[in-house]
PDB file of N, CA and C in Angstrom:
ATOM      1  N   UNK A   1      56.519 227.825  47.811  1.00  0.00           N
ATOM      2  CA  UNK A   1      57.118 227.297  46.601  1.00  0.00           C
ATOM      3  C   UNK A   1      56.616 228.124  45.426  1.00  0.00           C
ATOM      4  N   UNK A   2      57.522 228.828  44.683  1.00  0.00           N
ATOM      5  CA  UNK A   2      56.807 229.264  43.673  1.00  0.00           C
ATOM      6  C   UNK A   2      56.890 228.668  42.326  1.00  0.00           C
ATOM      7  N   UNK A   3      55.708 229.190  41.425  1.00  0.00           N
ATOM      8  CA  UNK A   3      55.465 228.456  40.319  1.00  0.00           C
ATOM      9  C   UNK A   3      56.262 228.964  38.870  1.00  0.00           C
ATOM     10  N   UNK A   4      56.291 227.903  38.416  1.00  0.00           N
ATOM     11  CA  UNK A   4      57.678 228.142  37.029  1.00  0.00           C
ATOM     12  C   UNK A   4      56.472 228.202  35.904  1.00  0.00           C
ATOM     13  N   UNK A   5      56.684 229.034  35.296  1.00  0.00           N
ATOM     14  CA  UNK A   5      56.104 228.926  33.854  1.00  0.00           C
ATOM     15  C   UNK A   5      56.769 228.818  32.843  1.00  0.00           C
ATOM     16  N   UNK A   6      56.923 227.950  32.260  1.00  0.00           N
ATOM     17  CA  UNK A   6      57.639 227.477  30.822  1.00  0.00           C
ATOM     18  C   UNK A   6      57.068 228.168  29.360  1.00  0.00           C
ATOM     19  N   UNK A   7      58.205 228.775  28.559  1.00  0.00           N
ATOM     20  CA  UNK A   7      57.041 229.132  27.527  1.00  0.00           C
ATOM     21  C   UNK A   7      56.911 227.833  26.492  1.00  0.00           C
ATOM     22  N   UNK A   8      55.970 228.170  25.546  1.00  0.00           N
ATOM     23  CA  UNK A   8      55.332 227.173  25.036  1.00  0.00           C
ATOM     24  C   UNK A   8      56.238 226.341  24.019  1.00  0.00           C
ATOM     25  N   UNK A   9      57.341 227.249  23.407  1.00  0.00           N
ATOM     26  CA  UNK A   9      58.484 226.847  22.607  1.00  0.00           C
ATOM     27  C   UNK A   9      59.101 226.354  23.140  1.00  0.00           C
ATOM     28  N   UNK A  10      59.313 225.932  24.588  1.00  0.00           N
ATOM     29  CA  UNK A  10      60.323 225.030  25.039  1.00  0.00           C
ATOM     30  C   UNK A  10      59.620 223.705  24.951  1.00  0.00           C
ATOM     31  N   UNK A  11      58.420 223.723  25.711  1.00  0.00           N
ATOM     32  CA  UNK A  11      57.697 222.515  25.589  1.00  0.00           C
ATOM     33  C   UNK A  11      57.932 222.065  23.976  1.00  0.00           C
ATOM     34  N   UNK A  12      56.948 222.912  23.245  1.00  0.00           N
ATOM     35  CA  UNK A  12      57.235 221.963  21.692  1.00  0.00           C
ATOM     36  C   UNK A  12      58.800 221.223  21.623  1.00  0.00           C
ATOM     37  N   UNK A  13      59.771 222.277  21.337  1.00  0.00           N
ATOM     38  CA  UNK A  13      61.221 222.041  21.745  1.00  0.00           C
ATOM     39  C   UNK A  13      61.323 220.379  22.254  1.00  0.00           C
ATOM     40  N   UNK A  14      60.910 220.635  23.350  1.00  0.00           N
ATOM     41  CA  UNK A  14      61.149 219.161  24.008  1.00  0.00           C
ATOM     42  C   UNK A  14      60.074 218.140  23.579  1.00  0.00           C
ATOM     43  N   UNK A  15      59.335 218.603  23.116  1.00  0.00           N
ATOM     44  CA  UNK A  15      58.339 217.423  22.084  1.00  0.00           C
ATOM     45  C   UNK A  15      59.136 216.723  21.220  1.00  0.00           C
ATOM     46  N   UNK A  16      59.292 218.221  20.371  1.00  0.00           N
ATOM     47  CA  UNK A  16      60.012 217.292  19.153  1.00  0.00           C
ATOM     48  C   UNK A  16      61.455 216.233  19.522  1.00  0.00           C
ATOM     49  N   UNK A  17      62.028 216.629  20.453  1.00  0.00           N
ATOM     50  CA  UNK A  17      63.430 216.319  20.829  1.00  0.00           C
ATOM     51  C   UNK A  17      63.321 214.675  21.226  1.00  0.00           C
ATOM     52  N   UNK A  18      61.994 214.558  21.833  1.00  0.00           N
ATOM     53  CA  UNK A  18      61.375 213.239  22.317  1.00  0.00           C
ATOM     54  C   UNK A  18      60.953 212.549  21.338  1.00  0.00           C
ATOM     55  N   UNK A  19      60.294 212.998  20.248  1.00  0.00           N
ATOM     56  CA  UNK A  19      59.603 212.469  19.127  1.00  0.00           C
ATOM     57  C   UNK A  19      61.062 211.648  17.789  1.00  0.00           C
ATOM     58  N   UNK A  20      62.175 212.907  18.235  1.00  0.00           N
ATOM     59  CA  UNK A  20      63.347 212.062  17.434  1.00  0.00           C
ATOM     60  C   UNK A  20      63.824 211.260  17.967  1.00  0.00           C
ATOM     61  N   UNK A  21      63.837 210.883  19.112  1.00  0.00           N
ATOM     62  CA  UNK A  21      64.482 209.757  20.171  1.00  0.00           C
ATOM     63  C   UNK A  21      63.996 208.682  19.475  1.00  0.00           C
ATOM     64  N   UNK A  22      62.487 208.920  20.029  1.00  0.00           N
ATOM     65  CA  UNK A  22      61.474 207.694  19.516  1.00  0.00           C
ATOM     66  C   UNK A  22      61.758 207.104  18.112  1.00  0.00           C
ATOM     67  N   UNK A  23      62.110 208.059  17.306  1.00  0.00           N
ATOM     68  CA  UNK A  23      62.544 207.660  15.797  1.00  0.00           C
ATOM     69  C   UNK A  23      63.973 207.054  15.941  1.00  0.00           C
ATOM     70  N   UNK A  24      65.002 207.489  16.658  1.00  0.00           N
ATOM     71  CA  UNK A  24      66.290 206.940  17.104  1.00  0.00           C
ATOM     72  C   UNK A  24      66.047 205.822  17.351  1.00  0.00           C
ATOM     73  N   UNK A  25      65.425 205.482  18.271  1.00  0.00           N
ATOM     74  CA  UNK A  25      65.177 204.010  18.943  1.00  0.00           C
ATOM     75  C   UNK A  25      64.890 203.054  18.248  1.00  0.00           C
ATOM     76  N   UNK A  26      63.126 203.630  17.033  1.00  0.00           N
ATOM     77  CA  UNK A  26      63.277 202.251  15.661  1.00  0.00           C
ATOM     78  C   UNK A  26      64.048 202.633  15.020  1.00  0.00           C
ATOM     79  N   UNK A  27      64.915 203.153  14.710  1.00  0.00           N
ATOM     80  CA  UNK A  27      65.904 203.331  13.893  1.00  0.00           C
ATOM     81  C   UNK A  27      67.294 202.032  14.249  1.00  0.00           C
ATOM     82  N   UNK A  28      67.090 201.836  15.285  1.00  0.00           N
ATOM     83  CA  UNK A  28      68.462 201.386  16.019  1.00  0.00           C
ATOM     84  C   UNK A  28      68.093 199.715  16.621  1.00  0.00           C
ATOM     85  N   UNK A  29      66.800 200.014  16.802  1.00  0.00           N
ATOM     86  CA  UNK A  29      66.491 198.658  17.051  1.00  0.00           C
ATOM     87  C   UNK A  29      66.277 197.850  15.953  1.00  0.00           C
ATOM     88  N   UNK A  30      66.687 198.647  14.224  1.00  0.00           N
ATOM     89  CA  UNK A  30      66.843 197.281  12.762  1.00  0.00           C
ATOM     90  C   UNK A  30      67.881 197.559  12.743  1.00  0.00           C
ATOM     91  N   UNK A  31      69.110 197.796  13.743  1.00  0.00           N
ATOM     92  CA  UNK A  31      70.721 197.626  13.132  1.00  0.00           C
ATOM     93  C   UNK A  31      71.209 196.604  14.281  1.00  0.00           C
ATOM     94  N   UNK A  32      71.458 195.738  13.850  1.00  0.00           N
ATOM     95  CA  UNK A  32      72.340 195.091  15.089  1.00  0.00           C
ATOM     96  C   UNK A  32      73.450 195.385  15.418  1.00  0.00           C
ATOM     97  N   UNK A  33      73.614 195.719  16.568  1.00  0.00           N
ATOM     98  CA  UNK A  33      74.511 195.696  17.327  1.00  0.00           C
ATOM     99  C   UNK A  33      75.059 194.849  18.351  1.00  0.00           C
ATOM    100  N   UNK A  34      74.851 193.882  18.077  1.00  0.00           N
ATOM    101  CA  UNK A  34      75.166 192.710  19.236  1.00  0.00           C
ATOM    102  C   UNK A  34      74.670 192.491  20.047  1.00  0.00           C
ATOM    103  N   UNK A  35      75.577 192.883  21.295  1.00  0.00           N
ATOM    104  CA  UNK A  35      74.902 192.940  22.771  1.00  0.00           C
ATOM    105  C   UNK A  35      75.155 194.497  23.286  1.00  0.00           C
ATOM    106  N   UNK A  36      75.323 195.333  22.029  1.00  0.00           N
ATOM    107  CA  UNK A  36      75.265 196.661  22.503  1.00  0.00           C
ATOM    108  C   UNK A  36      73.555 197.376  22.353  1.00  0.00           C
ATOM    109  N   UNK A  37      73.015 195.917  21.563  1.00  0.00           N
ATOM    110  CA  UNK A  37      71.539 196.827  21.466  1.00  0.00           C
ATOM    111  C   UNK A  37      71.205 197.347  22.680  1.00  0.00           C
ATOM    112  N   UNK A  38      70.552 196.334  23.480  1.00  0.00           N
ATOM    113  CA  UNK A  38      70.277 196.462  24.758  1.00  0.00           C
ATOM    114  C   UNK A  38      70.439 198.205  25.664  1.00  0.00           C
ATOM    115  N   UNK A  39      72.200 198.195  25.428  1.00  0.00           N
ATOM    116  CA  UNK A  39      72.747 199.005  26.140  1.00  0.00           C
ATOM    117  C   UNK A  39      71.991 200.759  25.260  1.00  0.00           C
ATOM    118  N   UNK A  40      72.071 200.424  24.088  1.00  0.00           N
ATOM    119  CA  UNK A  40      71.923 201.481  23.003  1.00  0.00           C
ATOM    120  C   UNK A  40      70.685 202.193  23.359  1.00  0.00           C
ATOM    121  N   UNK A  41      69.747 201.100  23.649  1.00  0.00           N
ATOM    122  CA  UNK A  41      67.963 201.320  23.297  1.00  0.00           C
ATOM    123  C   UNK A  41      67.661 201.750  25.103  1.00  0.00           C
ATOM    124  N   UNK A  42      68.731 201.595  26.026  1.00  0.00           N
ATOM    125  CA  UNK A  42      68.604 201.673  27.457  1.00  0.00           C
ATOM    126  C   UNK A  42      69.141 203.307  27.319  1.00  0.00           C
ATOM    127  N   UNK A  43      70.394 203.764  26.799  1.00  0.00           N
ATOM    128  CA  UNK A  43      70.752 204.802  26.932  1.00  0.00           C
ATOM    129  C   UNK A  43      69.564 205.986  26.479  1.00  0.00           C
ATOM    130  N   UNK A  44      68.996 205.617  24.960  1.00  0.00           N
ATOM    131  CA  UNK A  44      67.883 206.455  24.702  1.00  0.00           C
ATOM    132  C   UNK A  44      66.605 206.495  25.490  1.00  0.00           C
ATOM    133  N   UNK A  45      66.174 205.199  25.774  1.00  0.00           N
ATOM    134  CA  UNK A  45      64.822 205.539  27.342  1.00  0.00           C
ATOM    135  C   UNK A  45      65.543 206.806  28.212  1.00  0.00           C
ATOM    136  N   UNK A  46      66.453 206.034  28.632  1.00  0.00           N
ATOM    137  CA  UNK A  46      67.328 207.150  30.052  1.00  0.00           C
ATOM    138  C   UNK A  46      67.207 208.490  29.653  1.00  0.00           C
ATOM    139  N   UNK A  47      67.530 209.045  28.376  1.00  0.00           N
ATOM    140  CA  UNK A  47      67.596 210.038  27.485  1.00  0.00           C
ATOM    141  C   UNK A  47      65.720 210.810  27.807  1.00  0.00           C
ATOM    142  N   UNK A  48      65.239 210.224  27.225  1.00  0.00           N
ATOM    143  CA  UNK A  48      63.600 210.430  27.177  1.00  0.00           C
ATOM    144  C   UNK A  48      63.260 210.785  28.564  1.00  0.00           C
ATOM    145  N   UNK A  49      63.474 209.853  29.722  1.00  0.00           N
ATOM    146  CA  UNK A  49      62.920 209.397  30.408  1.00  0.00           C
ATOM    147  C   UNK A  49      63.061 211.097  31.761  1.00  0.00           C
ATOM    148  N   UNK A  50      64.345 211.465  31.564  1.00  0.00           N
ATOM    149  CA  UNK A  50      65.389 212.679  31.860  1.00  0.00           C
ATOM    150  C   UNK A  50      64.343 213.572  31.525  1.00  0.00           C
ATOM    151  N   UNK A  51      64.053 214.121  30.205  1.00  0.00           N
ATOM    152  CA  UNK A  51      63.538 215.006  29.740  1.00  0.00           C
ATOM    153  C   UNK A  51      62.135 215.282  30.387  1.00  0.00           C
ATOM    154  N   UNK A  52      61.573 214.420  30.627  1.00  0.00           N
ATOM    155  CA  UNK A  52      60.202 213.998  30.770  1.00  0.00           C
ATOM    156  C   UNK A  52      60.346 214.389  32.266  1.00  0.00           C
ATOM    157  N   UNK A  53      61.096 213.876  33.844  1.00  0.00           N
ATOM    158  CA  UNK A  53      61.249 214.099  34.617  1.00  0.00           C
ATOM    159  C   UNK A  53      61.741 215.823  34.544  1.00  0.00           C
ATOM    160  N   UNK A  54      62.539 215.822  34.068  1.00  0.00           N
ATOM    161  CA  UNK A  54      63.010 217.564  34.207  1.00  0.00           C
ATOM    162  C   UNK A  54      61.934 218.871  33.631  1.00  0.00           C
ATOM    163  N   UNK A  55      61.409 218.632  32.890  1.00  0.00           N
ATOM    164  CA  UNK A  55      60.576 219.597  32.105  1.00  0.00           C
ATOM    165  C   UNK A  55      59.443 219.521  32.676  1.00  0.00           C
ATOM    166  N   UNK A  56      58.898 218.297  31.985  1.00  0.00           N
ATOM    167  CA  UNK A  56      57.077 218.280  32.415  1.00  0.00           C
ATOM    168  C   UNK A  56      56.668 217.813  33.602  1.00  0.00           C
ATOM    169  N   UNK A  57      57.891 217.229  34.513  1.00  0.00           N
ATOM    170  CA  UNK A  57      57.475 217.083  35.520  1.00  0.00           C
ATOM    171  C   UNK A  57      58.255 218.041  36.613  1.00  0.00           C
ATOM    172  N   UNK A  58      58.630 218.884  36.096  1.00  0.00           N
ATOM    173  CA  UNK A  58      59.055 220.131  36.633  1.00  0.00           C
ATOM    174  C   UNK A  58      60.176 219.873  37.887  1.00  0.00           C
ATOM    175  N   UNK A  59      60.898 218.731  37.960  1.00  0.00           N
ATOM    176  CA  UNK A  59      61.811 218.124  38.771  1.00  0.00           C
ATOM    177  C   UNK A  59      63.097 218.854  38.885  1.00  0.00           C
ATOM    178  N   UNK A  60      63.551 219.855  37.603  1.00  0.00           N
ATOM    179  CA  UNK A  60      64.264 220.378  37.528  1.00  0.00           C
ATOM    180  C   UNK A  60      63.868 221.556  38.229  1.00  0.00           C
ATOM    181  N   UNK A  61      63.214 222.070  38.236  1.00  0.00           N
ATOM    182  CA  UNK A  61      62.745 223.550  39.827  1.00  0.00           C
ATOM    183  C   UNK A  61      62.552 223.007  40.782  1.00  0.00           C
ATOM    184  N   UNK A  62      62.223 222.145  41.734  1.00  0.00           N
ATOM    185  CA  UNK A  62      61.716 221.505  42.870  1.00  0.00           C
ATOM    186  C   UNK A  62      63.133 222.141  43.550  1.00  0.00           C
ATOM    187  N   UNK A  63      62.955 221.948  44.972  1.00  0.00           N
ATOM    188  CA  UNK A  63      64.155 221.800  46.048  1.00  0.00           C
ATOM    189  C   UNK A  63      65.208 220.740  45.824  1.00  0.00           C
ATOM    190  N   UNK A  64      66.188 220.965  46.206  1.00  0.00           N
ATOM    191  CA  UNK A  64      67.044 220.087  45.962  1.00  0.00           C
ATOM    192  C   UNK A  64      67.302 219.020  47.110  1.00  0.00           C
ATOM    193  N   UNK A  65      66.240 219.168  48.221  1.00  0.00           N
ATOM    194  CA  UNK A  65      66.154 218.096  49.192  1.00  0.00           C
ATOM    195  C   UNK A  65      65.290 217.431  49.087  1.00  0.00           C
ATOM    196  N   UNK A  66      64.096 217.920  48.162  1.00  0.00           N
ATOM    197  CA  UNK A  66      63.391 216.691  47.639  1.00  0.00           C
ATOM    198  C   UNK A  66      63.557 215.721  46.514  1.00  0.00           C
ATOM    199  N   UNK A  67      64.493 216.307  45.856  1.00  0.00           N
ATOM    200  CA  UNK A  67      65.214 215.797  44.765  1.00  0.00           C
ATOM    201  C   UNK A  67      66.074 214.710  45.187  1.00  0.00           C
ATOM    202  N   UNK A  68      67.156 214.803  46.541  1.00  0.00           N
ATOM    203  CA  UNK A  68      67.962 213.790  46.796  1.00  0.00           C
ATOM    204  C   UNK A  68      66.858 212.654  47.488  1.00  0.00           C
ATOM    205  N   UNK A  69      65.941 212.990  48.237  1.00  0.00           N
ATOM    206  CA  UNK A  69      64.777 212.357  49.117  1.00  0.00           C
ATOM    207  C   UNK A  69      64.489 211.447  47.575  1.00  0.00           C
ATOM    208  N   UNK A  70      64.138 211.854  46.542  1.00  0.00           N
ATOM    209  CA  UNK A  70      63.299 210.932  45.396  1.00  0.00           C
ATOM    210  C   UNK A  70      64.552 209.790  45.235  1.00  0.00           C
ATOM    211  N   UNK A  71      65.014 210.886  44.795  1.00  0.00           N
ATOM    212  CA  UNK A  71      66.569 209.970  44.120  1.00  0.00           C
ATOM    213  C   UNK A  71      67.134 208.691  45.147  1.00  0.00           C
ATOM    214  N   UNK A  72      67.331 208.889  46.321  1.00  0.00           N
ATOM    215  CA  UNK A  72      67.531 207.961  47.279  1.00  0.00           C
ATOM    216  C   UNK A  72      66.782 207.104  47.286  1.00  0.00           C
ATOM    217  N   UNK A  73      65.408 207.388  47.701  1.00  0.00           N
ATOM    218  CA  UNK A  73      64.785 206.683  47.502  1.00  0.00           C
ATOM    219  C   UNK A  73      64.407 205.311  46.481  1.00  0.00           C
ATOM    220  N   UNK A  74      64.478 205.785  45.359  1.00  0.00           N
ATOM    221  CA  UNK A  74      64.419 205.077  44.096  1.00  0.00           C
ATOM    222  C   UNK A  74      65.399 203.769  44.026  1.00  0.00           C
ATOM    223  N   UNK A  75      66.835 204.706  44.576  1.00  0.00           N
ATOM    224  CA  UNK A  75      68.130 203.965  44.075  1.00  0.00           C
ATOM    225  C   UNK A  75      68.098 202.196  45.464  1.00  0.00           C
ATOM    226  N   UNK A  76      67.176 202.772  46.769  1.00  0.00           N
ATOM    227  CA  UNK A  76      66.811 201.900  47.482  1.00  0.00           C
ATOM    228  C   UNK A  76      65.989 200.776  47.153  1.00  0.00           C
ATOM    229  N   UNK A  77      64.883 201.099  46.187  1.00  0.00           N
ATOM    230  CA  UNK A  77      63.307 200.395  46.267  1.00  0.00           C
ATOM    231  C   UNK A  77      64.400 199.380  45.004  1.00  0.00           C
ATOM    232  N   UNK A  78      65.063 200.295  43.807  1.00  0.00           N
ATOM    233  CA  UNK A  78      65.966 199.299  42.928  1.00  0.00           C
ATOM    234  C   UNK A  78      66.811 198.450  43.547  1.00  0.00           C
ATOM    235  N   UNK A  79      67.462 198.538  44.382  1.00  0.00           N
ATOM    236  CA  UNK A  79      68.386 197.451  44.833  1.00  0.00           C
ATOM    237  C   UNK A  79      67.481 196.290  45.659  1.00  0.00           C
ATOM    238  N   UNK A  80      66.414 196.914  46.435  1.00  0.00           N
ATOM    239  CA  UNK A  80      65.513 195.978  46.466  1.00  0.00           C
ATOM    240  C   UNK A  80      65.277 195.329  45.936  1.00  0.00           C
ATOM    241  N   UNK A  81      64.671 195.251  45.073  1.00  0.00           N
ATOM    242  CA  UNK A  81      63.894 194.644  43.855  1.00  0.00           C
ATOM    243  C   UNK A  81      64.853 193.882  43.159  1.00  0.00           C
ATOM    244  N   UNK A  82      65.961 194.372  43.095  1.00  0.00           N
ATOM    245  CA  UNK A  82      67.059 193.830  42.803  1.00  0.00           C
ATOM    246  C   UNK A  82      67.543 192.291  43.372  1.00  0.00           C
ATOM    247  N   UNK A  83      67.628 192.567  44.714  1.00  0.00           N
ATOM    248  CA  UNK A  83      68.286 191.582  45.692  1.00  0.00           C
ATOM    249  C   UNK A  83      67.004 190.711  45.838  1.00  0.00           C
ATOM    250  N   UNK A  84      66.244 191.252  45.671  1.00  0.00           N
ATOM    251  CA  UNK A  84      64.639 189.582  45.477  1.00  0.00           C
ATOM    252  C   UNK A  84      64.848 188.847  44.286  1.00  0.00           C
ATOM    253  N   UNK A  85      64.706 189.687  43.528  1.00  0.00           N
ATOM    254  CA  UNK A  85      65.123 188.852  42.056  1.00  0.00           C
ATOM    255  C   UNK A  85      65.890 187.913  41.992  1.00  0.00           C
ATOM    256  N   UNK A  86      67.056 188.280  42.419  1.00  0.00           N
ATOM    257  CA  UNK A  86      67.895 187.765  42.106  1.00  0.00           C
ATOM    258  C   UNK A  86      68.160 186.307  43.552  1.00  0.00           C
ATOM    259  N   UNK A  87      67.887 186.827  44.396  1.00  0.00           N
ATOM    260  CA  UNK A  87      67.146 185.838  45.558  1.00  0.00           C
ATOM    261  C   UNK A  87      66.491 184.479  44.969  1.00  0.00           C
ATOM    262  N   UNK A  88      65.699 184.984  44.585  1.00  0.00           N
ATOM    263  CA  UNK A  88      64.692 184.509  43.994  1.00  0.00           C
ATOM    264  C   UNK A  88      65.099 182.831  42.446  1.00  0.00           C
ATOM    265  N   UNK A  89      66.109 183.924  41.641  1.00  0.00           N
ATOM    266  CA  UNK A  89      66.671 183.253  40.881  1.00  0.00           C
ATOM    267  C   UNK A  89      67.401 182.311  41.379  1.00  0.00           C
ATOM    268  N   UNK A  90      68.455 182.697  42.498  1.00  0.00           N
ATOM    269  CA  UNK A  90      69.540 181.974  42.953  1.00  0.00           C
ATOM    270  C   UNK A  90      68.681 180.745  43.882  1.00  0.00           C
ATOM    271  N   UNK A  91      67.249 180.700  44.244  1.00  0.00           N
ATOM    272  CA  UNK A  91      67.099 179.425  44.658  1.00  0.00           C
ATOM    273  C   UNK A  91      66.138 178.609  43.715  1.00  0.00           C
ATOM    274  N   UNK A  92      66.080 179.281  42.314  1.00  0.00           N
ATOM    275  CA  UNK A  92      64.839 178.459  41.575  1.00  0.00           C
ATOM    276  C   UNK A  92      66.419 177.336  41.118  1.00  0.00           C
ATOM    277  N   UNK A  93      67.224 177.597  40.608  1.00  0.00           N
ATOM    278  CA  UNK A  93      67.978 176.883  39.824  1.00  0.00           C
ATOM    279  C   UNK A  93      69.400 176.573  40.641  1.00  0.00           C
ATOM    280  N   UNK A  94      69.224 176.549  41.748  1.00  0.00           N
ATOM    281  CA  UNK A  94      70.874 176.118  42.830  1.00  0.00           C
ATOM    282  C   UNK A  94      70.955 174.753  42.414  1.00  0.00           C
ATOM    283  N   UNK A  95      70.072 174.559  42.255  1.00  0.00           N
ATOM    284  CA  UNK A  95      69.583 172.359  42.432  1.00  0.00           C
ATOM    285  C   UNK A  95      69.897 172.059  41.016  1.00  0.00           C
ATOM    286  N   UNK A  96      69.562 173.223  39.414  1.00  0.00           N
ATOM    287  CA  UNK A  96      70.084 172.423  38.897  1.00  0.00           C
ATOM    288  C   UNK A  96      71.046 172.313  38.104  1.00  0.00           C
ATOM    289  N   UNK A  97      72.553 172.544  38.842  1.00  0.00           N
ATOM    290  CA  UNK A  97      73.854 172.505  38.554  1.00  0.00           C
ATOM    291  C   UNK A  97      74.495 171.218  38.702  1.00  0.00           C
TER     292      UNK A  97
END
C-alpha cells in the first residue's frame, strides 16, 4: 500500500472549509426552519463528516474493496440498530393505544 502525502495547503484548505460549516450550522440553527431544521443541520454534519473521512482519514486513497467492506458494513450495524429501536419502541407503547 503506498503512502499519500497531502500538502499542507490542502489540509488548511479543508480546515477552514470545516471551520465555515461549523459557522453554517450556528448560523442556521437561529433561523427556523420548521421541520427542515433537522434535515438542514443533518445535511451539514454529513458535509463535515465526508471531509473528515476523505482527507484526514485518508479513505479517499484506500482500496476500493475496503471501502465497500466499511460502507457495507456500517449500512448493516445502522439498520440494526435501527430495527432494535424501533423493536423496542413498538413494544414499550403497543398497550397504550
Amino acid at each position: 500500500m503506498s503512502e499519500h502525502i497531502l500538502s499542507s495547503k490542502l489540509y488548511y484548505g479543508i480546515w477552514i472549509a470545516l471551520m465555515v460549516l461549523t459557522v453554517v450550522t450556528a448560523g442556521v440553527a437561529t433561523i427556523d426552519l420548521g421541520p427542515f431544521n433537522t434535515i438542514v443541520a443533518l445535511l451539514i454534519a454529513t458535509s463535515k463528516a465526508l471531509l473528515v473521512i476523505l482527507f484526514f482519514m485518508h479513505v479517499k486513497y484506500t482500496s476500493e474493496k475496503l471501502t465497500k467492506m466499511v460502507i457495507i458494513s456500517s449500512i448493516f450495524w445502522l439498520l440494526l440498530l435501527l430495527f432494535l429501536s424501533l423493536t423496542d419502541y413498538g413494544t414499550r407503547y403497543a398497550g397504550h393505544g
